[in-house]
N, C-alpha and C. Protein backbone atom coordinates (compact mmCIF):
# COMPACT_ATOMS: atom_id res chain seq x y z
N UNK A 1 -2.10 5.95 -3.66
CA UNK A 1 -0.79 6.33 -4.10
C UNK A 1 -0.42 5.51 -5.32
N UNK A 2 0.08 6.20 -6.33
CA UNK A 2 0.29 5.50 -7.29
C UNK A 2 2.41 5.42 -7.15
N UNK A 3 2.70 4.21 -7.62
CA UNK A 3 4.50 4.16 -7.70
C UNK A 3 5.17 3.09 -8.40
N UNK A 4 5.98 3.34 -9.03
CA UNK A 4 6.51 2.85 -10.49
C UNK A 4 7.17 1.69 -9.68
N UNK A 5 6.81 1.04 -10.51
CA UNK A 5 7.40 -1.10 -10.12
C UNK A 5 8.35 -1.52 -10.95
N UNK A 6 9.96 -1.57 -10.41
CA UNK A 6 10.65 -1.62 -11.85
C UNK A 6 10.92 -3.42 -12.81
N UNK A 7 10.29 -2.62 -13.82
CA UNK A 7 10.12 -3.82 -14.95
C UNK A 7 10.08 -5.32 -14.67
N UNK A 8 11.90 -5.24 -14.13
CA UNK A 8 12.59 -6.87 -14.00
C UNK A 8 11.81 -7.50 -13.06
N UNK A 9 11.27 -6.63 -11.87
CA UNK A 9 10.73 -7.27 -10.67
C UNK A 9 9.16 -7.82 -10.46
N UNK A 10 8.12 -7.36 -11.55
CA UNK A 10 6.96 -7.59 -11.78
C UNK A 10 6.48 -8.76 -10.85
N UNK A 11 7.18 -10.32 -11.94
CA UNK A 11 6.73 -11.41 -11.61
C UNK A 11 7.03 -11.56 -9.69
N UNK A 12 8.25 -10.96 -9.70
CA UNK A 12 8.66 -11.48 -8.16
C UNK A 12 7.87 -10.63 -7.37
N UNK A 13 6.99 -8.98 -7.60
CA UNK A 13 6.38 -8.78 -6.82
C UNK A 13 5.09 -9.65 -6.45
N UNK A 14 4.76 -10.35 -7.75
CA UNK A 14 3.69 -11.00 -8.07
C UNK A 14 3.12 -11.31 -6.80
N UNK A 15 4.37 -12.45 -6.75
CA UNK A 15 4.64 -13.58 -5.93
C UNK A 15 4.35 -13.22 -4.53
N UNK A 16 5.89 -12.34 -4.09
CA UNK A 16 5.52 -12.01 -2.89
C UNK A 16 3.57 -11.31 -2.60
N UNK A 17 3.36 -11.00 -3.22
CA UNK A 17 1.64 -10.30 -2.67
C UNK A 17 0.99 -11.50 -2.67
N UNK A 18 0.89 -12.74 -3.35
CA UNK A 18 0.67 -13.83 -3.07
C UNK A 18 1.22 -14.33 -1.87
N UNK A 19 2.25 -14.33 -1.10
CA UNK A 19 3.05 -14.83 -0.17
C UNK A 19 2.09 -13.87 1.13
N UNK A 20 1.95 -12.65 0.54
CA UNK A 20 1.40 -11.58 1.98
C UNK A 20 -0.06 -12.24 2.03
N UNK A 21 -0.81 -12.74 1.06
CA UNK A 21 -2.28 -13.14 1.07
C UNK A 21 -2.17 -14.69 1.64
N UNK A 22 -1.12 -15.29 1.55
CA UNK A 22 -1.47 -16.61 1.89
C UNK A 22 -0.52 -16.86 3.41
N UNK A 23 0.93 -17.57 3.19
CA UNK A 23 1.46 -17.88 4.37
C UNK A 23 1.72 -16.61 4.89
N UNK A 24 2.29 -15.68 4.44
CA UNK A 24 2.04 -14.42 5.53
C UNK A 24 1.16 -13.92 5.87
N UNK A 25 -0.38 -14.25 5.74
CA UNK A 25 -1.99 -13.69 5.59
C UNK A 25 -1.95 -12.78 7.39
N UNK A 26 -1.68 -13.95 8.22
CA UNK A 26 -1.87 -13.32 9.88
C UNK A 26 -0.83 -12.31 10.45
N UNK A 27 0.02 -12.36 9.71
CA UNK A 27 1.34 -10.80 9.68
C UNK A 27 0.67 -10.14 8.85
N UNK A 28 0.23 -10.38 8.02
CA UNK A 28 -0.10 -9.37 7.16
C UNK A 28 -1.91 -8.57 7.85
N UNK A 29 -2.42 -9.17 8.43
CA UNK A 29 -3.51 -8.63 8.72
C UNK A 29 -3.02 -7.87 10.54
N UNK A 30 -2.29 -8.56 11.19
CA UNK A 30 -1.25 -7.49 12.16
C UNK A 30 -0.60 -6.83 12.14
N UNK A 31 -0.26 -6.53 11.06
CA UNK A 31 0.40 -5.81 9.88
C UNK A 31 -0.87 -4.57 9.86
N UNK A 32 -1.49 -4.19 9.60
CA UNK A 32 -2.44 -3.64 8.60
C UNK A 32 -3.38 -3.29 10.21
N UNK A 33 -3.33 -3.74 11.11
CA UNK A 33 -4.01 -3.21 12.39
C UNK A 33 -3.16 -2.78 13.35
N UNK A 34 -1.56 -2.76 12.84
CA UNK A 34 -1.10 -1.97 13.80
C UNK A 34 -0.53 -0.48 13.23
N UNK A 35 -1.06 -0.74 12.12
CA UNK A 35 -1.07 0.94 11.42
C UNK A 35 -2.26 1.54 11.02
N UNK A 36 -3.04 0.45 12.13
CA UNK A 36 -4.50 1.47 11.74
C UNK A 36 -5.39 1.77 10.68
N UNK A 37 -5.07 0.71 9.37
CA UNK A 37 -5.34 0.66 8.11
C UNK A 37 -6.57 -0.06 8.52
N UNK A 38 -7.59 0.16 7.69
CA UNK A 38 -9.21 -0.74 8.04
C UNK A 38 -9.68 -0.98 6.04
N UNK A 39 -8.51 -0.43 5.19
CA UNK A 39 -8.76 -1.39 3.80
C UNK A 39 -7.39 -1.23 3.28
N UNK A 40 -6.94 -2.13 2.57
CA UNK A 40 -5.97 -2.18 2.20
C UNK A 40 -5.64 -2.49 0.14
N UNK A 41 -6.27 -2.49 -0.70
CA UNK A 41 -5.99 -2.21 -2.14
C UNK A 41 -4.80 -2.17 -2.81
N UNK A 42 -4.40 -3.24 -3.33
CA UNK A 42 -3.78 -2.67 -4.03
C UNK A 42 -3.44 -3.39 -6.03
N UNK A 43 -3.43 -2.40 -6.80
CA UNK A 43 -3.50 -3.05 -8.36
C UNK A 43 -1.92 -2.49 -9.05
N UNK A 44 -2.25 -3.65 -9.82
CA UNK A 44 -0.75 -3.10 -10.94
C UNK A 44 -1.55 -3.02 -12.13
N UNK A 45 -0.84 -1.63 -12.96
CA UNK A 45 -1.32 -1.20 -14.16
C UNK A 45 0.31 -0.84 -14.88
N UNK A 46 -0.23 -1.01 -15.96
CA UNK A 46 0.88 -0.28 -17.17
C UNK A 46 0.88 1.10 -17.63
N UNK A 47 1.67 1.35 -17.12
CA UNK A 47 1.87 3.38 -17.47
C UNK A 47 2.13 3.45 -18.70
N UNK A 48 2.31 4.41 -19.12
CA UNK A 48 3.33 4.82 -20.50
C UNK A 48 5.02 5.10 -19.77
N UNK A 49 5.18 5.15 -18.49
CA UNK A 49 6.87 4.59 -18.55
C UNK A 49 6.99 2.94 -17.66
N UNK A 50 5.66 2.38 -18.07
CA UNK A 50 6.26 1.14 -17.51
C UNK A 50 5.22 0.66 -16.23
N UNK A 51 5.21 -0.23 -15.46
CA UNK A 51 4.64 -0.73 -14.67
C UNK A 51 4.42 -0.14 -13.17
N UNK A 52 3.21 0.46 -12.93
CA UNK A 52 2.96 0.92 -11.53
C UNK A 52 1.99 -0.28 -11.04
N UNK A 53 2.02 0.55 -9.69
CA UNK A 53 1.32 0.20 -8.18
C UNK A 53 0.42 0.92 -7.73
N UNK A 54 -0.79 0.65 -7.88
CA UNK A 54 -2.13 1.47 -7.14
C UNK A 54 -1.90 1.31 -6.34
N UNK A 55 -1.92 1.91 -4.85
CA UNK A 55 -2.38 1.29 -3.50
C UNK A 55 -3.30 2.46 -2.70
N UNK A 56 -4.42 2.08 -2.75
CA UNK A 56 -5.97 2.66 -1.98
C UNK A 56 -5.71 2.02 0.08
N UNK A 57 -4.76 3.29 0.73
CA UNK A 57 -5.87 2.61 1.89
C UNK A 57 -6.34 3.69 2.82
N UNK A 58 -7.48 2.70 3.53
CA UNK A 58 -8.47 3.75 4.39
C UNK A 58 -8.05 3.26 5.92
N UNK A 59 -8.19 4.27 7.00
CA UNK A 59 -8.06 4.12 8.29
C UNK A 59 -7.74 4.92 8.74
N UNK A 60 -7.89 5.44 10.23
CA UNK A 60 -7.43 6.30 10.87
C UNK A 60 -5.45 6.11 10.76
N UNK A 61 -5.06 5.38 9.94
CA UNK A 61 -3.62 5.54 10.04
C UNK A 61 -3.25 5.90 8.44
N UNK A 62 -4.30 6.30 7.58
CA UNK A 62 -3.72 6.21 6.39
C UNK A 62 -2.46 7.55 6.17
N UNK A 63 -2.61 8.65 6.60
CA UNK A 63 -1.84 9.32 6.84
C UNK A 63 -0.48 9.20 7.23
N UNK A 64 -0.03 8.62 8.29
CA UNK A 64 0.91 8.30 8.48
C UNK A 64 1.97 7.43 8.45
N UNK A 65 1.16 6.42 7.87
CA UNK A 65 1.54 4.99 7.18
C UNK A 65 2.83 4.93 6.20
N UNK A 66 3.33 5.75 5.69
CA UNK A 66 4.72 5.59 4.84
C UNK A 66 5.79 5.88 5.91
N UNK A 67 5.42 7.19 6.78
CA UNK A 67 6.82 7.88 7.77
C UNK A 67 6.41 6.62 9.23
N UNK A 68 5.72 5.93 9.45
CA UNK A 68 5.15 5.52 10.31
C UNK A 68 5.99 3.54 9.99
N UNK A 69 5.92 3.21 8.45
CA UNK A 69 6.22 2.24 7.78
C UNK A 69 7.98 2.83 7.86
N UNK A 70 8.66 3.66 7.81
CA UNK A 70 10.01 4.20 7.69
C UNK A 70 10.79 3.90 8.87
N UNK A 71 10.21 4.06 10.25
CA UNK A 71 10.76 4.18 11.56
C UNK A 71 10.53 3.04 12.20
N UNK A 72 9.41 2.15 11.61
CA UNK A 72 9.07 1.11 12.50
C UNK A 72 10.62 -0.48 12.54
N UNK A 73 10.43 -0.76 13.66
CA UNK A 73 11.67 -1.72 14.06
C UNK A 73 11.12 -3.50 13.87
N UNK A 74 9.30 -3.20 14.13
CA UNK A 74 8.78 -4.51 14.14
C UNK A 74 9.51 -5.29 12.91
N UNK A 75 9.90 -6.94 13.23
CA UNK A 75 10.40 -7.24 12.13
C UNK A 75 9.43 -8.25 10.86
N UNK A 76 8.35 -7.84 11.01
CA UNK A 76 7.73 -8.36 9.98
C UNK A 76 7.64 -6.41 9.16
N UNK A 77 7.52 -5.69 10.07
CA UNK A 77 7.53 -4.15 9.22
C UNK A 77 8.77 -4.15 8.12
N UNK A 78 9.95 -4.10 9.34
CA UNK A 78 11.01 -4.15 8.92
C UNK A 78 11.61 -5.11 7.23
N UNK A 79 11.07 -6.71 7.31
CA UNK A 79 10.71 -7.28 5.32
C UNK A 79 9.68 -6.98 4.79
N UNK A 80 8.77 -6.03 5.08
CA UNK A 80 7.95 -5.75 4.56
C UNK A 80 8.18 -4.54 3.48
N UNK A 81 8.84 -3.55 4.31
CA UNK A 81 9.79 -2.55 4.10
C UNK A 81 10.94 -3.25 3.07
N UNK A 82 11.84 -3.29 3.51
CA UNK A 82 12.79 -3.87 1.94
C UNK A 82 12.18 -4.74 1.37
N UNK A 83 11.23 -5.89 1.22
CA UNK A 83 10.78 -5.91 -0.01
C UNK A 83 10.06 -4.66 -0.92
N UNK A 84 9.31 -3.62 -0.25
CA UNK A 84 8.90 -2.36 -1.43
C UNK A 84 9.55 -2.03 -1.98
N UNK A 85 10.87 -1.77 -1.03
CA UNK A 85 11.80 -1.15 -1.40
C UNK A 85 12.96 -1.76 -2.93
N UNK A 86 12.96 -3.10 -2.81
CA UNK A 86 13.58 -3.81 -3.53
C UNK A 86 12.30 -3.56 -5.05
N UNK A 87 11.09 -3.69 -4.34
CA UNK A 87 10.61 -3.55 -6.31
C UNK A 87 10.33 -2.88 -6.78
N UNK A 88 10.42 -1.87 -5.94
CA UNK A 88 9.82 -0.29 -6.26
C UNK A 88 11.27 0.34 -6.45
N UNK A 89 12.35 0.24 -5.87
CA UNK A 89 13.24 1.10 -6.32
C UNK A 89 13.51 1.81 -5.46
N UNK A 90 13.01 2.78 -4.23
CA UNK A 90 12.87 3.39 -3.94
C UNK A 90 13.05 3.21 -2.15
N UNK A 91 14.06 3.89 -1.53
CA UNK A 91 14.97 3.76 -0.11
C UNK A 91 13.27 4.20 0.81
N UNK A 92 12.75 3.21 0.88
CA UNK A 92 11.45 3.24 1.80
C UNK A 92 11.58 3.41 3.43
N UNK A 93 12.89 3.48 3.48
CA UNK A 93 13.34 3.17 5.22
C UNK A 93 13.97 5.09 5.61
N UNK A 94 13.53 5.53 4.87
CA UNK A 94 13.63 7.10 4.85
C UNK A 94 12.08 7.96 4.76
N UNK A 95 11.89 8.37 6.05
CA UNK A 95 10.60 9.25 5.82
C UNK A 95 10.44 10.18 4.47
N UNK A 96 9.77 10.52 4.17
CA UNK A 96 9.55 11.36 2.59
C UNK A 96 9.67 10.62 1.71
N UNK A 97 10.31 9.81 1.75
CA UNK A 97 11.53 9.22 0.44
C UNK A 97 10.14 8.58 -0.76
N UNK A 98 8.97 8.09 -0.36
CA UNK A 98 7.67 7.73 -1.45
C UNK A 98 7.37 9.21 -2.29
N UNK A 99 6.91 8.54 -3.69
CA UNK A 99 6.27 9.72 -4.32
C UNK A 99 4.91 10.22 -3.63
N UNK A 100 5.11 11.39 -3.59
CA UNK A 100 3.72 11.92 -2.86
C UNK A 100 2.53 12.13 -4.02
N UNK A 101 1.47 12.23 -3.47
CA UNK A 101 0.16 12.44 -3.74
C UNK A 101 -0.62 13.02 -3.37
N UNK A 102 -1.47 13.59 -4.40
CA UNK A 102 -2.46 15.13 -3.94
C UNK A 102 -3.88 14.51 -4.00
N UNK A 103 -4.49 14.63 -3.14
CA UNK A 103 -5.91 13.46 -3.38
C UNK A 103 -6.88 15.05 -3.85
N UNK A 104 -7.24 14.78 -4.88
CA UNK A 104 -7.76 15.93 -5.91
C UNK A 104 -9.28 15.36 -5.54
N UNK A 105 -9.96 14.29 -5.50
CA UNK A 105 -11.23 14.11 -5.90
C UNK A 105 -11.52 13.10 -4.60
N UNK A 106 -12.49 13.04 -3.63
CA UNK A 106 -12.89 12.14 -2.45
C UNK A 106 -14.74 12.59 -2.56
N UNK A 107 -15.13 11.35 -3.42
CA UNK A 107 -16.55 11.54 -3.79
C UNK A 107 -17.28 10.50 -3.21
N UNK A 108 -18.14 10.03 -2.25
CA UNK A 108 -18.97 8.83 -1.61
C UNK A 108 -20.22 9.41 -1.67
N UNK A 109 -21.09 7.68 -1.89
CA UNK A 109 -22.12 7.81 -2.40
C UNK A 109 -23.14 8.34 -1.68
N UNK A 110 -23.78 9.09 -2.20
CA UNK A 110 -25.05 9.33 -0.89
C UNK A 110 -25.56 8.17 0.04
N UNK A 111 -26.03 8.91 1.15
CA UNK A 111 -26.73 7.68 1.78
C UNK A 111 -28.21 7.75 1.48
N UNK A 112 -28.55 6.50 1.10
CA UNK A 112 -29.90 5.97 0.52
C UNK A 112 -31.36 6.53 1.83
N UNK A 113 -32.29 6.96 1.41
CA UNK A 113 -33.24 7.72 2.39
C UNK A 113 -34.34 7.25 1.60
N UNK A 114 -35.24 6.32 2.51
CA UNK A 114 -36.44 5.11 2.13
C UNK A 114 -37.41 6.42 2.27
N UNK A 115 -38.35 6.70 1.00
CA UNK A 115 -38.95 8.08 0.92
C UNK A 115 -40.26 7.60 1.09
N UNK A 116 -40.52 6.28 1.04
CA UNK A 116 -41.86 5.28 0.40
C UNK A 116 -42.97 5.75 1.63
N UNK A 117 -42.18 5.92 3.04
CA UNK A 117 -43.00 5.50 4.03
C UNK A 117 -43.56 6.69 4.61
């Protein structure tokens, strides 16, 4: 999913994703197994209107993970949730409410077949 990061907030998202990798690392990885996520990605790039958010993830929960992230009460969900919400802009505590995405291209590599023998 790609989603626009507004400007002012860059450095402070910085931070916090630093904060989710370090002292929040064990919420954040209970985090990420109770939605069934098994990779989690994510990059900032510069658009032509400004600063987005890659985020790549795989798992039997990737699907449901935004309306699933919307309803949840857990309270590490729950700041996890208004912080997106705070740098992204965007009322995350409402199912739909993320820009959606059309996954156009899902290409993996062949699997390798030892021909030698």
């Amino acid at each position: 999913m790609a989603i626009p990061l507004i400007p002012e907030k860059v450095d402070a998202w910085k931070a916090w994703v630093h904060e989710l990798l370090g002292p929040q690392r064990k919420e954040f990885d209970d985090f990420n197994e109770r939605f069934l996520l098994t990779a989690h990605r994510v990059w900032v790039t510069e658009g032509p209107q400004g600063p987005m958010v890659i985020a790549i993830l795989e798992g039997p929960g990737t699907d449901l993970f935004l309306n699933d992230l919307a309803i949840s009460q857990h309270p590490f969900d729950t700041w996890f949730r208004e912080r997106i919400s705070e740098y992204h802009g965007i009322d995350f505590s409402q199912p739909g409410s993320a820009p959606s995405s059309e996954l156009l291209v899902d290409w993996h590599a062949r699997e390798l077949v030892d021909v030698s023998a």
